[in-house]
N, C-alpha and C. Protein backbone atom coordinates (compact mmCIF):
# COMPACT_ATOMS: atom_id res chain seq x y z
N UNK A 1 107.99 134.55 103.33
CA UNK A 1 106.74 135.28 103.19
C UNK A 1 106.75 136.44 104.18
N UNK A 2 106.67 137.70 103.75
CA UNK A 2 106.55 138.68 104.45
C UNK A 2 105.46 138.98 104.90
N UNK A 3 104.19 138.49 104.68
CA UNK A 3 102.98 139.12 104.72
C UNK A 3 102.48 137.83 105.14
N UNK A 4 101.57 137.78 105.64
CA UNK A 4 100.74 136.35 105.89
C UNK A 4 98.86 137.22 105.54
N UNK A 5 98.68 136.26 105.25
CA UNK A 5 96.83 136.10 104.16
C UNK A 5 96.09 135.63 104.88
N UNK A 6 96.11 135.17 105.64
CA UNK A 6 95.46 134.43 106.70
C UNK A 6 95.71 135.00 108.50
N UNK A 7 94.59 135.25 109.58
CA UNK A 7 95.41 135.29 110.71
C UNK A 7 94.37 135.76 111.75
N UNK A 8 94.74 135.14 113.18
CA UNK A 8 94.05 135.27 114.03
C UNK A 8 94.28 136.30 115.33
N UNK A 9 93.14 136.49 116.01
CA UNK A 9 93.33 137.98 116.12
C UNK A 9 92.66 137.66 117.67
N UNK A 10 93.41 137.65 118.99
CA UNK A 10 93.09 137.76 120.56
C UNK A 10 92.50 139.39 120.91
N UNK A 11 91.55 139.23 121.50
CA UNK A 11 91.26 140.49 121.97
C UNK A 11 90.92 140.13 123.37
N UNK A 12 92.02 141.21 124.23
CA UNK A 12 91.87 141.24 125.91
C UNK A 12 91.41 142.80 126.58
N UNK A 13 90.51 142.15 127.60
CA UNK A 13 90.07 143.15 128.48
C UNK A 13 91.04 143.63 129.09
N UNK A 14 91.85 145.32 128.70
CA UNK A 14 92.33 145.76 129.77
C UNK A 14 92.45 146.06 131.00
N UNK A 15 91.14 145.93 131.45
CA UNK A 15 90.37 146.51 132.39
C UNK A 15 90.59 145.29 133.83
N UNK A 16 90.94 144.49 132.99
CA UNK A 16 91.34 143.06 134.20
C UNK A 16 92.15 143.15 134.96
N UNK A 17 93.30 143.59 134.48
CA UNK A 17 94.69 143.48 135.38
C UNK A 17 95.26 142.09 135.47
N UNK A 18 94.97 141.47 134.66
CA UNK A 18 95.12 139.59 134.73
C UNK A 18 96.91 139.51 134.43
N UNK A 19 97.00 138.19 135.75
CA UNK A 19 98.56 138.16 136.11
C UNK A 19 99.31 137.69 134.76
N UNK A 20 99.98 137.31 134.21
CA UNK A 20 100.80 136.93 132.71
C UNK A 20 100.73 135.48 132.62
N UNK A 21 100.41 134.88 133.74
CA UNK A 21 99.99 133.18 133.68
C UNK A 21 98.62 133.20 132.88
N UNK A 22 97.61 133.84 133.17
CA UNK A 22 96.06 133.86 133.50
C UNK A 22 95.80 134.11 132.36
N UNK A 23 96.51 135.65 131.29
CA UNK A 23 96.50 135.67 130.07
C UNK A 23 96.98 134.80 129.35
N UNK A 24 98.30 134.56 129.58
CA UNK A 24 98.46 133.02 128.76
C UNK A 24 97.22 131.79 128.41
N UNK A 25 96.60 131.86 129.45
CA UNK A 25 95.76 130.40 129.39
C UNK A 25 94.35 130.85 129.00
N UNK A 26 94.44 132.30 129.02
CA UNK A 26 92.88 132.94 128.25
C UNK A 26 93.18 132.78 126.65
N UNK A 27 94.53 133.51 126.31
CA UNK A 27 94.84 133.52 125.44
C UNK A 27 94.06 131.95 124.60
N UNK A 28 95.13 130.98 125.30
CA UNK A 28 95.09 129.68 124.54
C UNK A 28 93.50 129.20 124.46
N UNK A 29 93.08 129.59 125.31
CA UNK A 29 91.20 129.59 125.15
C UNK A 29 90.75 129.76 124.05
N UNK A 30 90.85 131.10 123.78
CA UNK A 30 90.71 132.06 122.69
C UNK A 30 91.29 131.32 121.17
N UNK A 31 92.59 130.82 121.07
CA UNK A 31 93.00 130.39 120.04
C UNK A 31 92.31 129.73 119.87
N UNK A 32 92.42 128.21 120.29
CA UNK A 32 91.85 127.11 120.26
C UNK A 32 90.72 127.19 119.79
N UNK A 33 89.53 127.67 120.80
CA UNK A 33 87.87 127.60 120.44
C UNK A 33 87.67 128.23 119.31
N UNK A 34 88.62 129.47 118.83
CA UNK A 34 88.16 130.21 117.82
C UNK A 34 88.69 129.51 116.52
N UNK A 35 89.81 129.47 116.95
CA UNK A 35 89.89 128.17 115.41
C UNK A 35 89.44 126.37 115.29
N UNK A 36 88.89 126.22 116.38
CA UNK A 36 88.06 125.01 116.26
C UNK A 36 86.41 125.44 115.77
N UNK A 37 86.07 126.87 115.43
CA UNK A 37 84.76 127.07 115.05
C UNK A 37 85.49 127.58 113.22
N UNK A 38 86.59 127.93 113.38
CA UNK A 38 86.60 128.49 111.90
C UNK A 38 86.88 127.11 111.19
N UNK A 39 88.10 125.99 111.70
CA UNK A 39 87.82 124.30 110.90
C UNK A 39 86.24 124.25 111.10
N UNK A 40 85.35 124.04 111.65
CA UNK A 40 84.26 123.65 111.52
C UNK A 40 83.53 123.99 110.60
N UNK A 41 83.27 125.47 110.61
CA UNK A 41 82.70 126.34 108.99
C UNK A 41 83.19 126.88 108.19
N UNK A 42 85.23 127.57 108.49
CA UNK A 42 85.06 128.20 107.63
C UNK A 42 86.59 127.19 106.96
N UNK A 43 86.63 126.04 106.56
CA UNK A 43 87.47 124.97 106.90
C UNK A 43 88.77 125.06 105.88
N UNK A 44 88.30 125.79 104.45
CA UNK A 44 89.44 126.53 103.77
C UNK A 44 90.41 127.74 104.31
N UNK A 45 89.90 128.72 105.23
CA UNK A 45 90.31 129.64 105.53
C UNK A 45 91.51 129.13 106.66
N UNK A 46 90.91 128.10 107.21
CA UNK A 46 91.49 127.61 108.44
C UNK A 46 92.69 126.93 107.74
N UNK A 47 92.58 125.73 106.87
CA UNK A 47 93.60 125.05 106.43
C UNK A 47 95.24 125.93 105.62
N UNK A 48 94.38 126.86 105.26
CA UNK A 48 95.11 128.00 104.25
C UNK A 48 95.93 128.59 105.68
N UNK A 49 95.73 129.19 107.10
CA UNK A 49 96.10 129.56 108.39
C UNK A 49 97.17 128.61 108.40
N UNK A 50 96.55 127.86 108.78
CA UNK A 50 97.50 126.23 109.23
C UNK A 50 98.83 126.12 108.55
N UNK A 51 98.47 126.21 107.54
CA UNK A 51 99.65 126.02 106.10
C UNK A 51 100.63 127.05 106.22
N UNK A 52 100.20 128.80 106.40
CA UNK A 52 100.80 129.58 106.31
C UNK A 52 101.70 130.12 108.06
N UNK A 53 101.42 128.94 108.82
CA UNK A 53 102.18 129.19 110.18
C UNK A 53 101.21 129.47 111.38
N UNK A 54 99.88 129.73 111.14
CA UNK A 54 99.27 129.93 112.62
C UNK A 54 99.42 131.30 113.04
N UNK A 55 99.34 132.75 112.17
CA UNK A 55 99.54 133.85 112.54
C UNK A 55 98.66 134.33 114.39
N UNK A 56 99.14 134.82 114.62
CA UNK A 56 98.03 135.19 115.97
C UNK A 56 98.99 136.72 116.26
N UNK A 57 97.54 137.64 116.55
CA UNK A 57 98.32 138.58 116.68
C UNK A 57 97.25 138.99 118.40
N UNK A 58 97.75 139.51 119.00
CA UNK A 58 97.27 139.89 120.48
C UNK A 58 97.06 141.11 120.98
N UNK A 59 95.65 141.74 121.05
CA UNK A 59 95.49 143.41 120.91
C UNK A 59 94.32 143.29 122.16
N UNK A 60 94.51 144.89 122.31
CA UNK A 60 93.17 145.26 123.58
C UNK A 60 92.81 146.01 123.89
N UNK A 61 91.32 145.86 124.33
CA UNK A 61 90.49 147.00 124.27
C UNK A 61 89.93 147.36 125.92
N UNK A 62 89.18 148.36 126.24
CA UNK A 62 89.16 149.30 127.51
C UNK A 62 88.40 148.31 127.99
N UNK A 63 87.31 147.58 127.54
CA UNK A 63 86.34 147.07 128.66
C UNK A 63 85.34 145.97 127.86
N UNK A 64 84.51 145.32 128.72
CA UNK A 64 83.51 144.41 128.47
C UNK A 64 82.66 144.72 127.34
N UNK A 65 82.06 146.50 127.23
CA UNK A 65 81.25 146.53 126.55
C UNK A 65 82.30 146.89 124.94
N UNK A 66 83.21 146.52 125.14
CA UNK A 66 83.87 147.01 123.30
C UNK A 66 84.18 145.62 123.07
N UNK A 67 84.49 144.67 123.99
CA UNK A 67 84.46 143.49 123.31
C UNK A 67 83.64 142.84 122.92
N UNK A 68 82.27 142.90 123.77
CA UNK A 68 81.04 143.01 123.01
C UNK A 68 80.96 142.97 121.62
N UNK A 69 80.80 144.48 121.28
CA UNK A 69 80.47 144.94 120.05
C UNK A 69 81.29 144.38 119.20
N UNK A 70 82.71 143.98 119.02
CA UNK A 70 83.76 143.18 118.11
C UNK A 70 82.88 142.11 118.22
N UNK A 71 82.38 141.66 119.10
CA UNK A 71 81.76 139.90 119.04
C UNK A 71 81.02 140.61 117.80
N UNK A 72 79.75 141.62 118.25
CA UNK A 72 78.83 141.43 116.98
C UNK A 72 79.15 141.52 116.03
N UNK A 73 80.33 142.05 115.49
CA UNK A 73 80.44 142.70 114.19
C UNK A 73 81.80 141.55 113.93
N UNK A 74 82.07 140.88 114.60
CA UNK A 74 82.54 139.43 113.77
C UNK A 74 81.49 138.86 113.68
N UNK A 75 80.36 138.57 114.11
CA UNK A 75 79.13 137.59 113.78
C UNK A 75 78.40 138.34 112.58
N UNK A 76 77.92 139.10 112.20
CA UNK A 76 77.99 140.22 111.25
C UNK A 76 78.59 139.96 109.62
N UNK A 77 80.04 139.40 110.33
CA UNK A 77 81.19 139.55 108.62
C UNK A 77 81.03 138.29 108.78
N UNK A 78 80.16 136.86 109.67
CA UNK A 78 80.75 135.74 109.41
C UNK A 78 81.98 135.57 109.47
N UNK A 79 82.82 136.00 110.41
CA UNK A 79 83.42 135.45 110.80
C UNK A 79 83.37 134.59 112.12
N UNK A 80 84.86 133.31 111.94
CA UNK A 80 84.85 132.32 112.99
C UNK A 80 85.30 133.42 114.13
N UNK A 81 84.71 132.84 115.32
CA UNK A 81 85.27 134.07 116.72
C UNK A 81 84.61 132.81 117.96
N UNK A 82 85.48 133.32 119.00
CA UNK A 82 85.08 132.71 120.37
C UNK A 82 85.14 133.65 121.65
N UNK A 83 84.29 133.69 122.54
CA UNK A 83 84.18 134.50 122.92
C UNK A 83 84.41 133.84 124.62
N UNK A 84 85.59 134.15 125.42
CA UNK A 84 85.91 133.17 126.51
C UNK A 84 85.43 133.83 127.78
N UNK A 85 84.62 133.08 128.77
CA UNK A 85 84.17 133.29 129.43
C UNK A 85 84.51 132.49 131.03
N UNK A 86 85.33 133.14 131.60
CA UNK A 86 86.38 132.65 132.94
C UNK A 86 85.00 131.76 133.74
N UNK A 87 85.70 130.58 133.92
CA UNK A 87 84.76 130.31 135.21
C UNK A 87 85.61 130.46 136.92
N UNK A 88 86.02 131.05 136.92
CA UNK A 88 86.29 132.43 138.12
C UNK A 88 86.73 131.16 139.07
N UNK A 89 87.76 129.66 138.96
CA UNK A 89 88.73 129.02 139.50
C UNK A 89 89.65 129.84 140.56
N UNK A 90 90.11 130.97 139.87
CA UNK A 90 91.33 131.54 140.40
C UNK A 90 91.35 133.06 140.70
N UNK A 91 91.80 134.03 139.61
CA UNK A 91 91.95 135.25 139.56
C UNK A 91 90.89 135.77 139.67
N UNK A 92 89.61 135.85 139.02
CA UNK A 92 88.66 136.68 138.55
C UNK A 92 87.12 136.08 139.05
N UNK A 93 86.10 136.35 139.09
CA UNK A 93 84.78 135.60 139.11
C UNK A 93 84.07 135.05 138.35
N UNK A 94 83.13 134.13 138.22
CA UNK A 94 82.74 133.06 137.57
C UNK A 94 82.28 134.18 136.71
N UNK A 95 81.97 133.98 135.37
CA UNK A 95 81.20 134.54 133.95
C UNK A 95 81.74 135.91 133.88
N UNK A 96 83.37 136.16 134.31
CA UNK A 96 83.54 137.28 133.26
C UNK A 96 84.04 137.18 132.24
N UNK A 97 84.13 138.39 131.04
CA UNK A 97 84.52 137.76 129.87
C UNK A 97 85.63 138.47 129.90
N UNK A 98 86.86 137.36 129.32
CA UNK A 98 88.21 137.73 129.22
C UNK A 98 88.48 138.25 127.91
N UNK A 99 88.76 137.23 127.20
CA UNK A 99 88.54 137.90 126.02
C UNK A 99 88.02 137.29 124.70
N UNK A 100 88.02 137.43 123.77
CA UNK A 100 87.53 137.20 121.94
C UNK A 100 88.21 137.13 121.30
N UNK A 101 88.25 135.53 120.72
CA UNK A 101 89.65 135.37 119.80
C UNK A 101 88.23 135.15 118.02
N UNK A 102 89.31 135.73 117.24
CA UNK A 102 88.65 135.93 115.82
C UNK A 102 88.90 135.28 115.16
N UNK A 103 88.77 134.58 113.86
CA UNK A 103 89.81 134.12 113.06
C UNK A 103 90.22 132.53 113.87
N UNK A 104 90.64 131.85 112.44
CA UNK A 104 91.53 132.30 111.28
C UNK A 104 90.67 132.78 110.62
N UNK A 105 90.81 133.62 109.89
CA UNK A 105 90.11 134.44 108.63
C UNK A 105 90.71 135.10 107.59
N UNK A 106 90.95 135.74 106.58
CA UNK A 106 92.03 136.36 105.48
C UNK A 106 91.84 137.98 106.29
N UNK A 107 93.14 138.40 106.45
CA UNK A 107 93.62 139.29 107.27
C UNK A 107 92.98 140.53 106.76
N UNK A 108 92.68 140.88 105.29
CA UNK A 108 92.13 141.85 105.06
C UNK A 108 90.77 142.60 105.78
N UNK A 109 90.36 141.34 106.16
CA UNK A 109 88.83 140.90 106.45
C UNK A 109 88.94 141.21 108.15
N UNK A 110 89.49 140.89 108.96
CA UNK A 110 89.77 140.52 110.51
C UNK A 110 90.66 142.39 110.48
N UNK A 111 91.12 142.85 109.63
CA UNK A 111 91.60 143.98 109.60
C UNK A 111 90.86 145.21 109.54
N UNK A 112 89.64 144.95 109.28
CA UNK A 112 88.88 146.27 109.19
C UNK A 112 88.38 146.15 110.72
N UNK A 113 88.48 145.19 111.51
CA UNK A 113 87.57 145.06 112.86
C UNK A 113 88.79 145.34 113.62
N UNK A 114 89.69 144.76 113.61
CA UNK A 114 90.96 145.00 114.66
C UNK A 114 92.04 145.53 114.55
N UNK A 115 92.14 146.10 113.10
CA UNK A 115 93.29 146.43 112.71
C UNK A 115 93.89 147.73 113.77
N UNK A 116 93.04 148.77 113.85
CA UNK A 116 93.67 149.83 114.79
C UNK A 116 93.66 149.96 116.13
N UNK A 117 93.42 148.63 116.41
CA UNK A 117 93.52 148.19 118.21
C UNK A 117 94.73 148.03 118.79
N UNK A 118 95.81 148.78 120.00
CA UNK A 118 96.72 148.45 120.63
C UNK A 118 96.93 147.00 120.84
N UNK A 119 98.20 146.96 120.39
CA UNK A 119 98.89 145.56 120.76
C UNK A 119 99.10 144.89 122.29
N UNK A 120 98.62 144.13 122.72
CA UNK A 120 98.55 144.14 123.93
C UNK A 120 99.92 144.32 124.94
């Protein structure tokens, strides 16, 4: 399969400077919660993900307030999304937001919101 139909979509605050451990484990935040809300409601889209390999693709934006606005406008298209919020253990301070994982969702769909965002 060249193409995958299904796929989930990390969005990180550039603006962090977060060490390559720290993203890793935001990252997995992000996966997880966001596809434990899309099995919950959107449970075809998710299984159809599952089936087709678990796409995840990893992009990013300048700051707090653009990840924001992706939150609304995945809540908006109904889409599944999670939105991770550090409790400031280590690197960073308690309640900042790292980043917004989307999806699983059909890529067409998760593509009009993230499609022209730098790869992280």
């Amino acid at each position: 399969m060249s193409e995958f139909r299904y796929k989930q979509v990390i969005i990180f605050r550039s603006d962090l400077k977060l060490s390559k451990g720290k993203i890793a484990a935001q990252a997995g935040h992000g996966a997880v919660s966001a596809s434990e809300e899309a099995r919950k409601h959107n449970r075809e889209w998710w299984k159809n993900w599952v089936g087709e390999g678990q796409c995840k693709i990893v992009v990013k934006v300048k700051d707090e307030k653009e990840i924001l606005k992706l939150e609304r406008e995945a809540k908006a298209l109904a889409l599944p999304y999670a939105l991770i919020i550090d409790r400031g253990l280590t690197e960073i301070p308690p309640g900042t937001i790292t980043c917004l994982g989307i999806g699983p969702a059909p890529s067409e769909i998760i593509d009009k919101l993230t499609g022209k965002l730098p790869l992280l």
